[in-house]
Protein backbone atom coordinates (compact mmCIF):
# COMPACT_ATOMS: atom_id res chain seq x y z
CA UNK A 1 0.00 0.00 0.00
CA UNK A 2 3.37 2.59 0.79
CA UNK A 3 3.65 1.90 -3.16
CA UNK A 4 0.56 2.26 -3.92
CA UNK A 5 -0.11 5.52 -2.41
CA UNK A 6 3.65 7.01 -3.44
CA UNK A 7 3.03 6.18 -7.07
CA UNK A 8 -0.68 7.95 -7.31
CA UNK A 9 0.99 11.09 -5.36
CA UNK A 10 3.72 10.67 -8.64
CA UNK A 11 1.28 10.43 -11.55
CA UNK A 12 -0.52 13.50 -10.31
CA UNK A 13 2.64 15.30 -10.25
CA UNK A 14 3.79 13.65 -13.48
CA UNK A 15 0.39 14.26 -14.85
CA UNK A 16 0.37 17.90 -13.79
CA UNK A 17 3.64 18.33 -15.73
CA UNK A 18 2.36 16.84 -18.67
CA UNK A 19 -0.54 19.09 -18.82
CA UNK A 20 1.54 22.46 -18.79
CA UNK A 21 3.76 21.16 -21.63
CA UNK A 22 0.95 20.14 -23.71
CA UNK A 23 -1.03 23.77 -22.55
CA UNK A 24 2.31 25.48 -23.50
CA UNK A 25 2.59 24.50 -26.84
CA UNK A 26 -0.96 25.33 -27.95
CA UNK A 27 -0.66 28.80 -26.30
CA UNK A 28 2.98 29.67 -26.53
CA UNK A 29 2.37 31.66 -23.30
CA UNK A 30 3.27 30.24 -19.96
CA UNK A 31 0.83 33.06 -18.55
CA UNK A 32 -1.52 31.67 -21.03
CA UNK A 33 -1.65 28.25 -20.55
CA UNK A 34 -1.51 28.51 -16.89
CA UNK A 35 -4.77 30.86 -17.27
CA UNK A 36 -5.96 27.89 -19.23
CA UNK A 37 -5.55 25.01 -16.94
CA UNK A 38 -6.92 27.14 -14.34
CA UNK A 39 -10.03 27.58 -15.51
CA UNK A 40 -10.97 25.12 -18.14
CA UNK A 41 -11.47 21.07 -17.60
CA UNK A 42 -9.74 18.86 -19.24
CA UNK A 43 -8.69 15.44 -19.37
CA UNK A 44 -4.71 14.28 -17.37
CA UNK A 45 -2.30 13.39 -19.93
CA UNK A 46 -4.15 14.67 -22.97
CA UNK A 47 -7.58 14.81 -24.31
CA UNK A 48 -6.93 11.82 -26.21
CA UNK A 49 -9.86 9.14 -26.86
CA UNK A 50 -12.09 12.00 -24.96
CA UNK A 51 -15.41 9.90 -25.04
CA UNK A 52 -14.45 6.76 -24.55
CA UNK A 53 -11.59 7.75 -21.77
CA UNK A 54 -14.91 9.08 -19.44
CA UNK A 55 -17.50 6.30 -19.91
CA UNK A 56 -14.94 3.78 -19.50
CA UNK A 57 -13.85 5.64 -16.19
CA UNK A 58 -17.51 5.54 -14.92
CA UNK A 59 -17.23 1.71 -15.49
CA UNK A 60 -13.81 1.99 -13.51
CA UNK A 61 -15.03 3.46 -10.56
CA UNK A 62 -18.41 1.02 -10.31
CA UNK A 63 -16.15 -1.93 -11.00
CA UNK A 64 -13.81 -0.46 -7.64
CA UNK A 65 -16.76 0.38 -5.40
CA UNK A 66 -18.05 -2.81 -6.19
CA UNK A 67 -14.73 -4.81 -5.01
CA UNK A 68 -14.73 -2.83 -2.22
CA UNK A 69 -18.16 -3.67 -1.22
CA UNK A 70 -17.30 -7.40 -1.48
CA UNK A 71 -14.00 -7.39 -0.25
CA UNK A 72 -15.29 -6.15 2.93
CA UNK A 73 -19.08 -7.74 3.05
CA UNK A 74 -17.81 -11.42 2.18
CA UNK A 75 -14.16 -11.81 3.17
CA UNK A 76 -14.19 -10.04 6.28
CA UNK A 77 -17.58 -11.77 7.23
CA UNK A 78 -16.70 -14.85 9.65
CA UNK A 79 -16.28 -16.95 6.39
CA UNK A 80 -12.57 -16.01 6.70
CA UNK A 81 -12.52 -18.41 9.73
CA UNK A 82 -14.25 -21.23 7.51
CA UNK A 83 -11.93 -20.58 4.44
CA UNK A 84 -9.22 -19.01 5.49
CA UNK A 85 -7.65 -18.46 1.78
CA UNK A 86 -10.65 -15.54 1.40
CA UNK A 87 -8.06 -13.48 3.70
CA UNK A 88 -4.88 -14.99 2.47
CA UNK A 89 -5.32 -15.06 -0.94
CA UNK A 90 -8.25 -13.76 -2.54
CA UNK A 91 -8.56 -10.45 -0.83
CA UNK A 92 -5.28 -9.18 -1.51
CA UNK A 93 -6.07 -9.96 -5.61
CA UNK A 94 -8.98 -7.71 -5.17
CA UNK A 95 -7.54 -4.78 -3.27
CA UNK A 96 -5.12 -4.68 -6.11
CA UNK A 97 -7.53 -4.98 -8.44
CA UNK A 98 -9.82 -2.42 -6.72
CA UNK A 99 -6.90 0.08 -6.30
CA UNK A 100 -6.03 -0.52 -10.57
CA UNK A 101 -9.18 0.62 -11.09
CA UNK A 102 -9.58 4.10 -8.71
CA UNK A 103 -6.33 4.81 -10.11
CA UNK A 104 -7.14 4.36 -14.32
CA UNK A 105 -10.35 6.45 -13.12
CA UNK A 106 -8.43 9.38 -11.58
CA UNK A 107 -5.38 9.40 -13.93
CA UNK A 108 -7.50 8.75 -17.67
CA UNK A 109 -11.29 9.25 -16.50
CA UNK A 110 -11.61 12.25 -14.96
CA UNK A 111 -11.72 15.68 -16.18
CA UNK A 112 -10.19 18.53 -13.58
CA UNK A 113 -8.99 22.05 -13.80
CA UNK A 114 -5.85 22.90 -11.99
CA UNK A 115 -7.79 24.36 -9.03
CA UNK A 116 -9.92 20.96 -8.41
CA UNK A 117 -6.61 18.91 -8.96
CA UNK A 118 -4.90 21.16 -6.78
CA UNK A 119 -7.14 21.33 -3.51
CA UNK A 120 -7.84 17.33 -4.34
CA UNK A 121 -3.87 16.96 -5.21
CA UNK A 122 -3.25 18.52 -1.29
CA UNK A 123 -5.88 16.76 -0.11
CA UNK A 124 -4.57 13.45 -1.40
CA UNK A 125 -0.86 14.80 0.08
CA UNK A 126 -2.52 15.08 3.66
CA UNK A 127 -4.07 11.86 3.75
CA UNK A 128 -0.88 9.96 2.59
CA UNK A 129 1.04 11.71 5.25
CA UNK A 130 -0.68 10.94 7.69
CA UNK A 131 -1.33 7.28 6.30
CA UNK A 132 2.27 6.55 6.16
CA UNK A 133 2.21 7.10 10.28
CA UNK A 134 -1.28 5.82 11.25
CA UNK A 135 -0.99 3.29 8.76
CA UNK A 136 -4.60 2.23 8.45
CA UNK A 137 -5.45 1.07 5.05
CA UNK A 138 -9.21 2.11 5.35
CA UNK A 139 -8.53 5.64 5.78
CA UNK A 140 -6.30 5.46 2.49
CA UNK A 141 -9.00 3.44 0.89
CA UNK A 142 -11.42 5.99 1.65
CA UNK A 143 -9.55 8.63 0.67
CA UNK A 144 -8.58 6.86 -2.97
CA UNK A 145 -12.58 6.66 -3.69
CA UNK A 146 -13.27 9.96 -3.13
CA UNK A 147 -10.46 11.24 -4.92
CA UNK A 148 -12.07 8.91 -7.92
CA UNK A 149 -15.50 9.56 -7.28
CA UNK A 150 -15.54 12.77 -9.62
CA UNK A 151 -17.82 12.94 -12.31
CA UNK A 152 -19.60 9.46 -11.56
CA UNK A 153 -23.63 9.88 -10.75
CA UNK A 154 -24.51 9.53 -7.12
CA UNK A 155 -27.47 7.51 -8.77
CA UNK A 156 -25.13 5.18 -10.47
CA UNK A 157 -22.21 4.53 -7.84
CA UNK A 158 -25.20 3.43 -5.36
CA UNK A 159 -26.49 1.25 -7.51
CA UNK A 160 -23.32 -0.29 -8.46
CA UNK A 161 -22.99 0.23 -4.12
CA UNK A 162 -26.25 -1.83 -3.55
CA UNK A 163 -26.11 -4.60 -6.79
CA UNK A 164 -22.93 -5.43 -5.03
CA UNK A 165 -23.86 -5.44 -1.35
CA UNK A 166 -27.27 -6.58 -1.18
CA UNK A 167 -26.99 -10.22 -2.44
CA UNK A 168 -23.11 -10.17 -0.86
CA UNK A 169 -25.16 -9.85 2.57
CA UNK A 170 -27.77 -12.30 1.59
CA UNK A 171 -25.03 -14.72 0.98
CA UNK A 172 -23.49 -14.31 4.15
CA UNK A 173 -26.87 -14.71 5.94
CA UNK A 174 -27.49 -17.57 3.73
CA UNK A 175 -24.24 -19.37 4.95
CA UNK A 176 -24.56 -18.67 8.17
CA UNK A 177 -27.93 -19.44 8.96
CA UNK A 178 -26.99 -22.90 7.35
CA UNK A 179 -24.87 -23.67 9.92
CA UNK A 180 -21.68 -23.08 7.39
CA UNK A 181 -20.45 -19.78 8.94
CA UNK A 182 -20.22 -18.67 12.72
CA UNK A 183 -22.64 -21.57 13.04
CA UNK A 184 -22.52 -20.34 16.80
CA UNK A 185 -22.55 -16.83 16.31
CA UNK A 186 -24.03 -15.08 18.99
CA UNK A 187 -21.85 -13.08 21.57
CA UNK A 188 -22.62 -12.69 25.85
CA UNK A 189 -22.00 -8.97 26.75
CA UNK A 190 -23.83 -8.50 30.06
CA UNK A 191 -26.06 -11.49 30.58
CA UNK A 192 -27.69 -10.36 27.20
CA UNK A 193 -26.86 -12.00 24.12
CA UNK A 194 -26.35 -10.17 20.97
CA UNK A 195 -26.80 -12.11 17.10
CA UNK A 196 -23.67 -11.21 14.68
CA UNK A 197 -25.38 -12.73 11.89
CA UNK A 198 -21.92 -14.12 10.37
CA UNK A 199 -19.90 -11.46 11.58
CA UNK A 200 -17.19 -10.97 14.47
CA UNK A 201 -19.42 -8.02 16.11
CA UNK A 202 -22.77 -6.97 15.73
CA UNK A 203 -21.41 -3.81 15.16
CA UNK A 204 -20.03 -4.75 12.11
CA UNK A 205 -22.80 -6.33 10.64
CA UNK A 206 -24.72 -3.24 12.07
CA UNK A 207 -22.21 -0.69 10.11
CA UNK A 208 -22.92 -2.72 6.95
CA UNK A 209 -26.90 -2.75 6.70
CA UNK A 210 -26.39 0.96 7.77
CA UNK A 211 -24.10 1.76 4.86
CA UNK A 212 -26.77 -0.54 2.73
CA UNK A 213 -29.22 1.52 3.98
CA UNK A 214 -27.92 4.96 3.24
CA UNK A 215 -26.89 3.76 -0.06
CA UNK A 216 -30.97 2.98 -1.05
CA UNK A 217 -31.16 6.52 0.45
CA UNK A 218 -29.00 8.17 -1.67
CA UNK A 219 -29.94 6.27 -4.41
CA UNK A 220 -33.62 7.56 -4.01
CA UNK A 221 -33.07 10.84 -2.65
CA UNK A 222 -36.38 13.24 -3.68
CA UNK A 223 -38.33 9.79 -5.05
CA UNK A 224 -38.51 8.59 -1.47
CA UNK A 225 -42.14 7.74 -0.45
CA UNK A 226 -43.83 7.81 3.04
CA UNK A 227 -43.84 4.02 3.07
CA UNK A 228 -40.04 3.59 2.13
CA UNK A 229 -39.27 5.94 5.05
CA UNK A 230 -41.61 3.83 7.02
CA UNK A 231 -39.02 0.86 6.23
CA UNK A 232 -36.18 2.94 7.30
CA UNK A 233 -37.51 3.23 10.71
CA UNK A 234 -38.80 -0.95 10.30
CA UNK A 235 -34.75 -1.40 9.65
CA UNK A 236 -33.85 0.59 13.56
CA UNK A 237 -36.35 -1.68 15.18
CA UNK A 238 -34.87 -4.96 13.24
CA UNK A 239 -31.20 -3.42 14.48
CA UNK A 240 -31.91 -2.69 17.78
CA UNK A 241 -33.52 -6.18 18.30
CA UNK A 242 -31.86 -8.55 17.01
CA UNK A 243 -27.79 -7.71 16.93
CA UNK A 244 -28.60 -4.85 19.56
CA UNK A 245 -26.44 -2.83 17.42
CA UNK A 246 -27.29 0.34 19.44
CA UNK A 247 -25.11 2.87 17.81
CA UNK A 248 -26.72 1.69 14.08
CA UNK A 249 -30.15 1.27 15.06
CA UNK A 250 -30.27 5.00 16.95
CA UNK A 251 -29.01 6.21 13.95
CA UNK A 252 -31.43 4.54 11.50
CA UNK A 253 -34.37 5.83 13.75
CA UNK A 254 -32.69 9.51 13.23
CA UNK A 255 -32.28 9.12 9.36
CA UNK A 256 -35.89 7.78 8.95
CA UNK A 257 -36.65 11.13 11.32
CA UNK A 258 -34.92 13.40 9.15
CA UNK A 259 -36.06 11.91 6.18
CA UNK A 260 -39.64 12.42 7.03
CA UNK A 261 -38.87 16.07 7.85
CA UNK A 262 -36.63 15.96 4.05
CA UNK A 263 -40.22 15.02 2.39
CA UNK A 264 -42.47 18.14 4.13
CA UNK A 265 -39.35 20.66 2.96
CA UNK A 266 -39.21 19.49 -0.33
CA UNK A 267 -36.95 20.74 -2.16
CA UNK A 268 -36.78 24.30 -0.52
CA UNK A 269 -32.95 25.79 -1.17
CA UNK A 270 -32.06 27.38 2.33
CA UNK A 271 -30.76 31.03 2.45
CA UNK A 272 -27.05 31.46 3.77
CA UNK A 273 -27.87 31.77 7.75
CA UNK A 274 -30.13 28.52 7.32
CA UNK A 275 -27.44 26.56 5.88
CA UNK A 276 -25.07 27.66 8.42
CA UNK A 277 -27.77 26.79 11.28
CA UNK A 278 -27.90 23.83 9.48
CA UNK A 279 -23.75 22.91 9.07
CA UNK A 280 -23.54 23.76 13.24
CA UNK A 281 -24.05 20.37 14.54
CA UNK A 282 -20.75 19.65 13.35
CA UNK A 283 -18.14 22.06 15.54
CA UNK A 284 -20.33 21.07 18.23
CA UNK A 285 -20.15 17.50 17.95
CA UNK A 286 -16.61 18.01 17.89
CA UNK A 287 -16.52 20.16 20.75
CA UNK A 288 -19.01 17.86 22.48
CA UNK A 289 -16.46 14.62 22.10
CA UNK A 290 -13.32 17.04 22.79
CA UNK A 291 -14.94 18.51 25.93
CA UNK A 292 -17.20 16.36 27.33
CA UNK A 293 -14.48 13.83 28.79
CA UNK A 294 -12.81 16.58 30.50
CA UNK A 295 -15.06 16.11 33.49
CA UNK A 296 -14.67 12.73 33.74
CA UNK A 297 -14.01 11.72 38.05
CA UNK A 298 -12.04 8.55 38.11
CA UNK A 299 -14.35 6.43 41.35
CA UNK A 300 -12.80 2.78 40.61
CA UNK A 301 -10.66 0.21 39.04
CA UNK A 302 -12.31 -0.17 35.71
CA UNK A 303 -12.14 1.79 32.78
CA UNK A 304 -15.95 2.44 32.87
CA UNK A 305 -15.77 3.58 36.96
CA UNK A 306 -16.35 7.09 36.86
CA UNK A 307 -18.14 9.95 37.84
CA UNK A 308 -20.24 12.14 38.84
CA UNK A 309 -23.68 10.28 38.09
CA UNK A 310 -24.88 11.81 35.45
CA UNK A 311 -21.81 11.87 33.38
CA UNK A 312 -21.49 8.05 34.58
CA UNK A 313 -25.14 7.44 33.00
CA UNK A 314 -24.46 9.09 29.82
CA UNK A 315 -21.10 7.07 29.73
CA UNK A 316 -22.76 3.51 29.87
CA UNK A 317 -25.56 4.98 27.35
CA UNK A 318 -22.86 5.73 24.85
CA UNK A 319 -21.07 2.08 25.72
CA UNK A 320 -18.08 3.72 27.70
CA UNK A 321 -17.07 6.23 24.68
CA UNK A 322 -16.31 8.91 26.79
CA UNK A 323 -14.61 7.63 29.31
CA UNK A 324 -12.55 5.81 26.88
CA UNK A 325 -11.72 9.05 25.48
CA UNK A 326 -10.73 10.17 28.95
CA UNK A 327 -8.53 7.08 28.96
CA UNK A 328 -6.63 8.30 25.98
CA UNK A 329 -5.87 11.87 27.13
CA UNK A 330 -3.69 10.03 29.96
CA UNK A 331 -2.01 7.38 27.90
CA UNK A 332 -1.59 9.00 24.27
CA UNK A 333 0.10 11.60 23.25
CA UNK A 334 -1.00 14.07 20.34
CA UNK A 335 1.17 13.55 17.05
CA UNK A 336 0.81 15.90 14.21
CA UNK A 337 1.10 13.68 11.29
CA UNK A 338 -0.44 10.61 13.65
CA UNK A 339 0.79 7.49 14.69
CA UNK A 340 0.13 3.76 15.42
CA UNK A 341 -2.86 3.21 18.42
CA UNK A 342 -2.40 0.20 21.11
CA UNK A 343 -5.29 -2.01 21.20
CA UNK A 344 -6.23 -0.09 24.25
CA UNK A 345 -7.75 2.21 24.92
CA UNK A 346 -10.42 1.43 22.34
CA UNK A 347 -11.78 4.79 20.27
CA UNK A 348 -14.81 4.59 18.56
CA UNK A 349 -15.28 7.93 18.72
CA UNK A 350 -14.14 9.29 15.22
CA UNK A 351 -13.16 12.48 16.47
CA UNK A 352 -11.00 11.78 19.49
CA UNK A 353 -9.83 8.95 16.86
CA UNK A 354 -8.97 10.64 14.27
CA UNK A 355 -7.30 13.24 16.42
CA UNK A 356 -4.75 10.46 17.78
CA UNK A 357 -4.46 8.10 15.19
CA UNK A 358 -3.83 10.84 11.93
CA UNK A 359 -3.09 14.25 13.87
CA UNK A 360 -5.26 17.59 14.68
CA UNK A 361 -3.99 18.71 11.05
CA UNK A 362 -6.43 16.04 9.25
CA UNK A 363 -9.31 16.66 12.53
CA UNK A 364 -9.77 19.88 11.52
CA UNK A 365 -9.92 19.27 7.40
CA UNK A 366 -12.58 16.17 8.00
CA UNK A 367 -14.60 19.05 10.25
CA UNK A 368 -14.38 21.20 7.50
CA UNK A 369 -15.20 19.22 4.68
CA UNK A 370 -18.06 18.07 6.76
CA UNK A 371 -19.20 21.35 7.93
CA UNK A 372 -19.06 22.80 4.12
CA UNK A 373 -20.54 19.64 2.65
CA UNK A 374 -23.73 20.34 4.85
CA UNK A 375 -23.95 23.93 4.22
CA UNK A 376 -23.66 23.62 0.47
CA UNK A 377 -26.43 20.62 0.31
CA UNK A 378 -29.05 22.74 2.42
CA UNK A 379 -28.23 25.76 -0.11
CA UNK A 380 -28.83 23.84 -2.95
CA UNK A 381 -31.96 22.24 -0.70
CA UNK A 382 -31.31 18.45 -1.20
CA UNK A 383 -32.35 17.60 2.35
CA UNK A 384 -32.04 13.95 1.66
CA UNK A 385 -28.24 14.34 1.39
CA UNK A 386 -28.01 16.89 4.49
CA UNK A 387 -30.48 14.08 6.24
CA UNK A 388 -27.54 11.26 5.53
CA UNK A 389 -24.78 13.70 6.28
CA UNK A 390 -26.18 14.83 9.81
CA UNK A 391 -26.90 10.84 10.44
CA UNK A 392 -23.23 10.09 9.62
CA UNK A 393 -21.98 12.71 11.80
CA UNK A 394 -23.53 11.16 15.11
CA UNK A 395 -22.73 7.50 13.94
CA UNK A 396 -19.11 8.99 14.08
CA UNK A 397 -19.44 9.97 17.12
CA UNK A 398 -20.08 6.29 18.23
CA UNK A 399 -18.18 4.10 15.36
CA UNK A 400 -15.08 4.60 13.61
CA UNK A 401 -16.84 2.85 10.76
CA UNK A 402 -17.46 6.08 8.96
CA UNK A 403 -13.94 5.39 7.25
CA UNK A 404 -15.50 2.18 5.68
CA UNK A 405 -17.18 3.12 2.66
CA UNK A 406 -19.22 0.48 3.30
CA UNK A 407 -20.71 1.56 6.46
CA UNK A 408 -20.64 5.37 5.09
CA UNK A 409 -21.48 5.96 1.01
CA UNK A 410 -22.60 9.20 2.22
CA UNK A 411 -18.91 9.81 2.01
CA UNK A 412 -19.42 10.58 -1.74
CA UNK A 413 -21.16 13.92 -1.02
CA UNK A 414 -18.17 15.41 -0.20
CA UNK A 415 -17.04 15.57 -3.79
CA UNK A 416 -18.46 19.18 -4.37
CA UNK A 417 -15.92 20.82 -1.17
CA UNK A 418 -12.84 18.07 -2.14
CA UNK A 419 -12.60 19.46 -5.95
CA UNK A 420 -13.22 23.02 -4.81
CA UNK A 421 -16.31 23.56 -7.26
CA UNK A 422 -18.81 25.93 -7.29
CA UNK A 423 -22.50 24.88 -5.79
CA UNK A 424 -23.76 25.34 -9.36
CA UNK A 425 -21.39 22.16 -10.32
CA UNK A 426 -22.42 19.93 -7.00
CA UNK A 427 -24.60 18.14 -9.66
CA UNK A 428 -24.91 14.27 -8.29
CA UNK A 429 -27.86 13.00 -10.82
């Protein structure tokens, strides 16, 4: 993967270099052709085969979401501990394959200017700097798909998303309810058992239907009917019952919440001091997770012993995330570029996560991107996507799973802020 992500940071630069020479000659300006790369989009390495070069990188980036769907729904279900070679063998075939694709869809699919390859281009820098220290290949993953998820329909990515996932799912629940994976699966936390339904956590499987579920979302954004939000709400009961996969279920109820609020707004464009009131739950989520563990009173042995009451209450609500967080101001220390996490303590909370693991650098670009991402989508009024962005932000604050694409498609609406275009361009049909 250190290859991987050097040689994509390369061809950018290569490909950058390429384009001025080729701008140069047809202008005979430097001033010129740097005007022209500026502001017009154009293909990397020539506008060669212009037709062909973006349909084919459509296919690409379906084909890549699509191993990435299965790589992680199938091979990292509990039928790695049945077949063994899934993990071994197979899976490391299709991350290469998966990563061949993003990468002929960024460097020959996708048209930029100079200003979207350049925010996306530092973007890209940031995230393999930090990489290279945290190391974990699902933030570089997610960070590869957004970088090729330019110019692809929302509507077709999700349903390359769901075509993928859905009967990858069914075959897992198919095996396993067979008795041929995790024939045993259920898991004592408690006295209460909880059903992982072929996985190694019911969190996981939990992340998955949710990223399923955001992806039928996304895919039906404005078509949505009353009934089909109905099921949204039918899919936080089934999660909260059966895997008791709290943090996926609360969040399920909240989309199908939103979502019916979405449908009576229509699609209403918000003026500037709306969006913004919209875009706030983010600093204050972060400033909620930063904060909050702060007054944390140490009263035993256990990680999960503290006080006072209240604080202690709201602790064992959120399954120990903030005193976990507490835990890691004491043992960790803050790097800027990030570093490798111990097993313990355990932070599912994305932003005291993704402060220790990649740096306050990257913190404050995912609140950003975030924070603009939500103001631009209430502007334009699509208050299905602000519905699946506000949902993702308080999953984060319970599960790191946001850096899965699989538990998080809604990911892909951050396209518009990462290539620096203008709202009038934030066109997903």
């Amino acid at each position: 993967m250190f290859g991987f992500a050097n040689g994509l940071l390369l061809a950018l630069f290569a490909a950058a270099a390429v384009d001025f020479v080729l701008a140069w000659r047809r202008t005979a300006a430097p001033a010129a052709a740097l005007r022209t790369l500026w502001q017009q989009e154009h293909l990397l390495f020539g506008g060669w085969g212009a037709g062909w070069r973006l349909r084919a990188g459509q296919a690409a980036f379906c084909l890549g979401l699509a191993l990435y769907e299965f790589t992680v729904v199938f091979c990292n279900s509990m039928a790695r501990e049945q077949w063994p070679w899934l993990q071994q063998q197979l899976s490391p075939v299709l991350d290469t394959l998966m990563y061949l694709a993003f990468f002929a869809k960024i460097l020959l699919g996708t048209r930029y200017t100079w200003r979207s390859l350049g925010t996306a281009g530092a973007l890209y820098f940031i995230a393999r700097w930090v990489y290279f220290n945290g190391q974990n290949i699902w933030f570089l993953g997610l960070a590869v798909v957004l970088l090729a998820a330019k110019d692809v329909p929302l509507g077709r990515a999700m349903k390359a998303f769901l075509a993928c996932g859905l009967p990858t799912l069914a075959l897992v629940e198919l095996l396993h309810f067979a008795g041929i994976v995790a024939p045993g699966a259920t898991s004592e936390r408690d006295g209460s058992f909880r059903l992982m339904f072929g996985y190694g956590h019911p969190n996981t499987f939990g992340g998955i239907v949710f990223g399923l579920l955001l992806a039928w979302v996304l895919l039906r954004r404005a078509r949505l009917r009353w009934l089909e939000i109905l099921a949204v709400g039918g899919v936080a009961v089934f999660l909260y019952v059966w895997p008791a996969s709290r943090s996926a279920a609360l969040c399920a109820a909240l989309l199908a919440l939103l979502l019916a609020a979405a449908k009576l707004l229509g699609s209403r464009p918000a003026g500037p001091k709306a969006a913004a009131l919209v875009a706030a739950p983010v600093p204050l989520v972060l400033a909620f997770s930063l904060i909050l563990p702060l007054f944390v009173v140490k009263v035993g042995p256990w990680s999960n012993d503290v006080g006072p009451a209240w604080l202690e209450r709201l602790d064992s609500l959120l399954t120990c995330r903030i005193s976990l967080s507490w835990a890691a101001y004491r043992v960790l220390d803050i790097k800027i570029a990030g570093q490798m996490l111990p097993e313990w303590p355990v932070l599912d909370n994305i932003f005291v996560y993704l402060l220790y693991q990649f740096g306050p650098v990257l913190l404050v670009l995912a609140v950003v991107l975030l924070t603009l991402a939500l103001y631009g989508h209430a502007r334009l009024g699509r208050w299905q996507e602000v519905a699946c962005l506000l949902v993702v932000l308080f999953y984060g604050y319970m599960e790191t799973q946001v850096l899965h694409i699989t538990s998080d498609p809604a990911a892909l609406l951050f396209c518009g802020v990462i290539f620096a275009q203008p709202l009038r361009r934030w066109d997903f049909s």
